[in-house]
C-alpha atoms as a PDB file:
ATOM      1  CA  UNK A   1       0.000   0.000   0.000  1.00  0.00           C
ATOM      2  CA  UNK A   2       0.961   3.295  -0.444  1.00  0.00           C
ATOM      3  CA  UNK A   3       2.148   5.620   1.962  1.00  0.00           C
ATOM      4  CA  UNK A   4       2.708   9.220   1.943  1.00  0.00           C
ATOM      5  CA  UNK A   5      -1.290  10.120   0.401  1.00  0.00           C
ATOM      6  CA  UNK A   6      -2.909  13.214   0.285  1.00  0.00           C
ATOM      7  CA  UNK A   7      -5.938  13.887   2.053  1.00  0.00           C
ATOM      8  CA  UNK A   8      -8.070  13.720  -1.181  1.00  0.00           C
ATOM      9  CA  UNK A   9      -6.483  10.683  -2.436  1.00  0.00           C
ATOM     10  CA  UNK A  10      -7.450   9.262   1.384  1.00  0.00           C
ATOM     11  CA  UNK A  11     -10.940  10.348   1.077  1.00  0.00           C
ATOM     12  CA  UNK A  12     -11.299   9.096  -2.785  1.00  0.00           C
ATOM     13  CA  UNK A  13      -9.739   5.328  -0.684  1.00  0.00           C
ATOM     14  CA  UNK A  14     -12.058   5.596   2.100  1.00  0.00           C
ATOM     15  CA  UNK A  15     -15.283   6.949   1.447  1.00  0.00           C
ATOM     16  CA  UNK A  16     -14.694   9.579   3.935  1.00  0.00           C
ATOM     17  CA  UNK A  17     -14.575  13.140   3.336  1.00  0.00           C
ATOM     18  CA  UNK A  18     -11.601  15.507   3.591  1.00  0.00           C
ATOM     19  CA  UNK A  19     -13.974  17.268   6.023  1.00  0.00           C
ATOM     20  CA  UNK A  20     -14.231  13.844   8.205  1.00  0.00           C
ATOM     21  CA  UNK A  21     -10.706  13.225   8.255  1.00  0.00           C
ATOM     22  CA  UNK A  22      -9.489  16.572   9.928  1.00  0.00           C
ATOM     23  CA  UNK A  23     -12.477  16.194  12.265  1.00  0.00           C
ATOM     24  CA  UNK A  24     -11.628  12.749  12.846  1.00  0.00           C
ATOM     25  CA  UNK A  25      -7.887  14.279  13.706  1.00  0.00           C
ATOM     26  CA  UNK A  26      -9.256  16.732  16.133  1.00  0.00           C
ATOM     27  CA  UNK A  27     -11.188  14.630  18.106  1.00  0.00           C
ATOM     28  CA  UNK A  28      -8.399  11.972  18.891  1.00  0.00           C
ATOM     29  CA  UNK A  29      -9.842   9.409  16.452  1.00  0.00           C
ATOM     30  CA  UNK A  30      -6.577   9.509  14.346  1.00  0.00           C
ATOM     31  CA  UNK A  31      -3.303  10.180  16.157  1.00  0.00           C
ATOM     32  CA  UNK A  32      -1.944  13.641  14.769  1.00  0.00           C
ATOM     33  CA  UNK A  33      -1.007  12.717  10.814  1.00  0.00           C
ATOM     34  CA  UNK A  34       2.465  13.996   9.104  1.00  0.00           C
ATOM     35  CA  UNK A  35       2.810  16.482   6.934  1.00  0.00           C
ATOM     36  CA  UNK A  36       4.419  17.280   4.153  1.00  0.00           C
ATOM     37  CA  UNK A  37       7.112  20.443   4.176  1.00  0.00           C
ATOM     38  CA  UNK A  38       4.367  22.492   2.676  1.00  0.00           C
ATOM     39  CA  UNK A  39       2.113  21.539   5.527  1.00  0.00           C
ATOM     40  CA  UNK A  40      -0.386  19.430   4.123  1.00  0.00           C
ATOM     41  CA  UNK A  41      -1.664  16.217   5.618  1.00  0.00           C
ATOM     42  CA  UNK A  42       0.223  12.965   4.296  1.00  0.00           C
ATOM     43  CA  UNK A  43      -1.009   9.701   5.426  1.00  0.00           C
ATOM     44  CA  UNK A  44       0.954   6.389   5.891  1.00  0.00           C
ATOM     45  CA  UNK A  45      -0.151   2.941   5.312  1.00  0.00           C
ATOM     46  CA  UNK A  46      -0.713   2.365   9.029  1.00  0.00           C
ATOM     47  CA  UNK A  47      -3.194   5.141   9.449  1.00  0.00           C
ATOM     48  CA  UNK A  48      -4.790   3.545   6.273  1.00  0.00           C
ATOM     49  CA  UNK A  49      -5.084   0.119   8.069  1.00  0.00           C
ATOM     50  CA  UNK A  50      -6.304   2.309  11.484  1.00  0.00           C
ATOM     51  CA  UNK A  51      -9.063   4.395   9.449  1.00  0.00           C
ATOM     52  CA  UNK A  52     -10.102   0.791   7.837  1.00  0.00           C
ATOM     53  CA  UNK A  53     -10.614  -0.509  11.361  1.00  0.00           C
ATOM     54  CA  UNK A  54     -12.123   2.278  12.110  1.00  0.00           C
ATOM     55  CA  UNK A  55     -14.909   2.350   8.961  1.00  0.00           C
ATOM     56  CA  UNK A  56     -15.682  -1.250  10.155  1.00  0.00           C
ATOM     57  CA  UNK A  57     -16.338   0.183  13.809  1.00  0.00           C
ATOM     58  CA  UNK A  58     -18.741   2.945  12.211  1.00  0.00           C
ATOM     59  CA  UNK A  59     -20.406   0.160  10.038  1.00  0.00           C
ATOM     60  CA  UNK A  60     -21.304  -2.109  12.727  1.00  0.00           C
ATOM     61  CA  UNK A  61     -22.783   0.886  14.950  1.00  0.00           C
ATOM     62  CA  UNK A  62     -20.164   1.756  17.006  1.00  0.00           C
ATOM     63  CA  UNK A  63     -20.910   5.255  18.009  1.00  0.00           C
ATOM     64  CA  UNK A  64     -18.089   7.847  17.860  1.00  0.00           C
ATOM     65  CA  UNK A  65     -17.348   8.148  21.839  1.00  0.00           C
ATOM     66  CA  UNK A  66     -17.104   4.228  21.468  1.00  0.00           C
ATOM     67  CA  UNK A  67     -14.622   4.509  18.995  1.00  0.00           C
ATOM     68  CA  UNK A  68     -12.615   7.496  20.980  1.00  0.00           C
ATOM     69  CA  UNK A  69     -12.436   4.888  23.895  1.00  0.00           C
ATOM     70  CA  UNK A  70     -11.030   2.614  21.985  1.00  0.00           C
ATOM     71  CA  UNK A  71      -8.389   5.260  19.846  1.00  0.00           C
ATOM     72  CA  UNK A  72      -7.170   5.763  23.494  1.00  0.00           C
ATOM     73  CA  UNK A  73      -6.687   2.494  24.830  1.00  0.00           C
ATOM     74  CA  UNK A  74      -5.019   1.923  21.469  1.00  0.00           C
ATOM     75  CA  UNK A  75      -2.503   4.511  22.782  1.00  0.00           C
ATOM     76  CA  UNK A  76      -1.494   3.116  26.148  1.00  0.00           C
ATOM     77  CA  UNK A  77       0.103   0.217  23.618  1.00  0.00           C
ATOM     78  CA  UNK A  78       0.185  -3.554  25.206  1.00  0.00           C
ATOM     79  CA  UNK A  79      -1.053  -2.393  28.421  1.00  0.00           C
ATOM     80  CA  UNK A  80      -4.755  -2.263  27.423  1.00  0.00           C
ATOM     81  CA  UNK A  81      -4.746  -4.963  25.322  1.00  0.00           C
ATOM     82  CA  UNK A  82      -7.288  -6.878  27.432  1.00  0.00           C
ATOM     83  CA  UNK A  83      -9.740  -3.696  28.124  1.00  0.00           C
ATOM     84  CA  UNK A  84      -9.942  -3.277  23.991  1.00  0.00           C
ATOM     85  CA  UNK A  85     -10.502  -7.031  23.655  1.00  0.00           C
ATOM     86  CA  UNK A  86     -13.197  -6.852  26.363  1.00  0.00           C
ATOM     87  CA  UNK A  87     -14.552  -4.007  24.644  1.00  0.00           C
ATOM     88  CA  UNK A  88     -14.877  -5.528  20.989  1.00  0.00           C
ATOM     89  CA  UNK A  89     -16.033  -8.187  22.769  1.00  0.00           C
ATOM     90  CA  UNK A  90     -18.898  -6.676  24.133  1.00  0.00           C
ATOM     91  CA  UNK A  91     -19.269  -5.297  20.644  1.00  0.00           C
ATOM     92  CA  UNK A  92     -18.861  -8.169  18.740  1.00  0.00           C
ATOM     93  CA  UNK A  93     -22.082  -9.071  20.956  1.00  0.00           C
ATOM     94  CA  UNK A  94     -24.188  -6.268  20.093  1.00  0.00           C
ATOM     95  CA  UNK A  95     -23.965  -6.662  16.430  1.00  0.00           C
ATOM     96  CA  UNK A  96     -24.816 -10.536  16.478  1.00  0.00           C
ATOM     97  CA  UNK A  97     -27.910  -9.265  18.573  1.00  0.00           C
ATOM     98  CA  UNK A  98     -28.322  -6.744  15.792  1.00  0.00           C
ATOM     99  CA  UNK A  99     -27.716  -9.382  13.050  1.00  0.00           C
ATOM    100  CA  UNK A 100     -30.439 -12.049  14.871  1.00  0.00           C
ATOM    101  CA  UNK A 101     -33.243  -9.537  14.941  1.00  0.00           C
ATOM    102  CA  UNK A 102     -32.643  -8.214  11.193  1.00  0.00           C
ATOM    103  CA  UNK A 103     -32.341 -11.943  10.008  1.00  0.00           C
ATOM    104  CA  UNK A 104     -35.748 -12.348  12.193  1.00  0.00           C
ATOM    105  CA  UNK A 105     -37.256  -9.507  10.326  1.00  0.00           C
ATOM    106  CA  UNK A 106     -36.013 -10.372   6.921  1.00  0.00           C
ATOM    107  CA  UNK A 107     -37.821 -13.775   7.417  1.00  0.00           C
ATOM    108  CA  UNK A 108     -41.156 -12.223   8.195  1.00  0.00           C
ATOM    109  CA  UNK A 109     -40.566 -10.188   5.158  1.00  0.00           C
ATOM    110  CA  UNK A 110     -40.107 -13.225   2.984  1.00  0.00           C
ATOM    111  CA  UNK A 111     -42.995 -15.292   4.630  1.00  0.00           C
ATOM    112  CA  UNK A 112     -45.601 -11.511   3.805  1.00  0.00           C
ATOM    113  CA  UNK A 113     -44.018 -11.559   0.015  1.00  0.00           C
ATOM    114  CA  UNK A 114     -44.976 -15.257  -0.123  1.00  0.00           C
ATOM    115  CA  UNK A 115     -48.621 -15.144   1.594  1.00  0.00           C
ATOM    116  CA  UNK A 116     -48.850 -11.785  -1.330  1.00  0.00           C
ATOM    117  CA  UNK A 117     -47.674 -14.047  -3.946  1.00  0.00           C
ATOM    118  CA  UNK A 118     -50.064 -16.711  -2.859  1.00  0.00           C
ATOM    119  CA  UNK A 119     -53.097 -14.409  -3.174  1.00  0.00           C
ATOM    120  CA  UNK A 120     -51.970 -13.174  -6.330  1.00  0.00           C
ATOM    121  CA  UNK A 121     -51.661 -16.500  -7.836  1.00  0.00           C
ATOM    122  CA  UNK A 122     -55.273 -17.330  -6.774  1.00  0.00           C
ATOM    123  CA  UNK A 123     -57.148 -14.717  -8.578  1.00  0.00           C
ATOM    124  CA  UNK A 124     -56.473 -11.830 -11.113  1.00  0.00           C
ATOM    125  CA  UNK A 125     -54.874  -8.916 -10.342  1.00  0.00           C
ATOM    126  CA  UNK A 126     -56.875  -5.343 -10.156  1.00  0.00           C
ATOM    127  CA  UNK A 127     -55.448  -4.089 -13.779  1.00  0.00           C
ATOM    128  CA  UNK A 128     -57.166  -7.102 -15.656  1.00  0.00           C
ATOM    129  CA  UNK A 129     -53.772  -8.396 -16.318  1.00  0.00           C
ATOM    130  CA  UNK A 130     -53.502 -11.948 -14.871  1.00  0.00           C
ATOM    131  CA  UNK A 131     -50.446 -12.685 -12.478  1.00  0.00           C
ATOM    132  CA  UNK A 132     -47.187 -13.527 -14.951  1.00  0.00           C
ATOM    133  CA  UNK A 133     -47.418 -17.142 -12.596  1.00  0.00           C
ATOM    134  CA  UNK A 134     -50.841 -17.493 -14.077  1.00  0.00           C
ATOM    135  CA  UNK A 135     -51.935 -18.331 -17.857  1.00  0.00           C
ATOM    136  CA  UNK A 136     -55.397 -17.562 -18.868  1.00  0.00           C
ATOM    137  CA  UNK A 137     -57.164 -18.791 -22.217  1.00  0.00           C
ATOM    138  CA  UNK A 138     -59.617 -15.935 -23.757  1.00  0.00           C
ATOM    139  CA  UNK A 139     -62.322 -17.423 -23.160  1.00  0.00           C
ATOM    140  CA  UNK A 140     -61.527 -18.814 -19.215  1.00  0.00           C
ATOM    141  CA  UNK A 141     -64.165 -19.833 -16.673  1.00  0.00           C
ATOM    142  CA  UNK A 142     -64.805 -16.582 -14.422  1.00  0.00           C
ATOM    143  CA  UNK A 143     -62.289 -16.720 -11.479  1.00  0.00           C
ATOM    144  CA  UNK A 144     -62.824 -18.722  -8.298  1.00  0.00           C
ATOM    145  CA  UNK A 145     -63.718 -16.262  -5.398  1.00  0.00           C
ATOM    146  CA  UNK A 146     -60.684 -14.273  -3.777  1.00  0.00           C
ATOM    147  CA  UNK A 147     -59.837 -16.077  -0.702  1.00  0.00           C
ATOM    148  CA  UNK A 148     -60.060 -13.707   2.859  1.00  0.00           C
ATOM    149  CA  UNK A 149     -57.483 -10.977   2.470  1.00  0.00           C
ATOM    150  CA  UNK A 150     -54.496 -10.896   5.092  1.00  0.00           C
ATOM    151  CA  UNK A 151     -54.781  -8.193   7.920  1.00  0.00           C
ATOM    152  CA  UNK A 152     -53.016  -5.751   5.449  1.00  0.00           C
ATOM    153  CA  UNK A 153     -55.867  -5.742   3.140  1.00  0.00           C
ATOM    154  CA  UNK A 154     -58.804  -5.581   5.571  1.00  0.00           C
ATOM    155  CA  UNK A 155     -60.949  -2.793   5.730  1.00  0.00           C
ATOM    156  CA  UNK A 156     -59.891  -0.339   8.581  1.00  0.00           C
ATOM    157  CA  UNK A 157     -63.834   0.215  10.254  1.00  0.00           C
ATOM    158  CA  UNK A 158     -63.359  -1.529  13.595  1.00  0.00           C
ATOM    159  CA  UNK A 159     -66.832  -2.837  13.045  1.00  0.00           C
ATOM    160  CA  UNK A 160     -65.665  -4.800  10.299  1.00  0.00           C
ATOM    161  CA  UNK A 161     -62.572  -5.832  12.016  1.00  0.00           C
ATOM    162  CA  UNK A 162     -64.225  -7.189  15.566  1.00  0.00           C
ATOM    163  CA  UNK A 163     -66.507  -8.730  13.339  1.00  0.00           C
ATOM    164  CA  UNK A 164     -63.780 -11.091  10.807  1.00  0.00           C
ATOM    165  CA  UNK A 165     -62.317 -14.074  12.723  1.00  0.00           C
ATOM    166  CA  UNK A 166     -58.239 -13.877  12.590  1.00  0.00           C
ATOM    167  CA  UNK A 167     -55.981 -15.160  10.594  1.00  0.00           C
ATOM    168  CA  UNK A 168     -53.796 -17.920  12.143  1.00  0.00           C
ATOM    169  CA  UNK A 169     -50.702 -19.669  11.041  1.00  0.00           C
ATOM    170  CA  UNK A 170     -52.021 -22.031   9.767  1.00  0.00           C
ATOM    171  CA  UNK A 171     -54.575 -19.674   7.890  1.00  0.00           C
ATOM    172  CA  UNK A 172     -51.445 -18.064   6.057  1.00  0.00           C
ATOM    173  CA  UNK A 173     -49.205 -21.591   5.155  1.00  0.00           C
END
């Protein structure tokens, strides 16, 4: 890797902004960069590697006062070596809680799309074009009767709701 980069050739790398890497500077983030005789910021291939560590950090939600903890138990050295393991640790645990619950919601997304695709395939759709699952001759038998719509698709007067039984599991498989 390259050493020696300018800040726009480190913000091109990164994603960042130039912006975002002074203020990342300030704030103790990134220990104080070299510069070139002309004064401008030039950035070795270890603070690349620390501002990719960093970008994962940000990614997985660490929030920036997480992140200065950790910038400054990088700086004692060896000596905090356990306190920034127990940290990612307890990080590392957050984001698998994080993953879990979006995997749980990407599931119930999947089983919705299918009970939709289910309902579609059973009669025609609303344009008078028949599902691209279904093929209809010209002259086809008028459609079965739509089967009870899913609790997305029932009318909102709570009359009409207390009065339609629920739809179970078992209802939607």
């Amino acid at each position: 890797m390259e050493s020696n980069l300018s800040i726009a050739e480190v913000a091109r790398r990164t994603g960042l902004t130039a912006h975002t890497l002074r203020y990342y500077e300030r704030i103790g983030l990134i220990a104080a960069v070299s510069r070139a005789p002309g004064g401008q910021r030039r950035y070795a291939a270890a603070d690349m590697e620390w501002l990719a560590f960093l970008l994962r950090l940000r990614e997985t939600g660490m929030p920036i006062q997480g992140m200065q903890a950790f910038a400054g138990l990088r700086s004692q050295g060896d000596a905090s070596i356990g306190e920034r393991r127990a940290m990612l640790e307890s990080h590392l645990a957050e984001v698998r809680s994080k993953v879990e619950a979006l995997q749980q919601s990407m599931q119930a997304l999947a089983h919705k799309i299918e009970h939709y695709r289910g309902i579609e395939a059973r009669r025609p759709s609303s344009s008078g074009i028949a599902p691209a699952s279904t093929k209809r001759k010209k002259h086809a038998a008028a459609p079965a009767p739509s089967p009870t719509p899913s609790d997305d698709d029932q009318p909102r007067d709570r009359r009409a709701l207390r009065a339609r039984p629920r739809e179970t599991a078992a209802d939607r498989r």
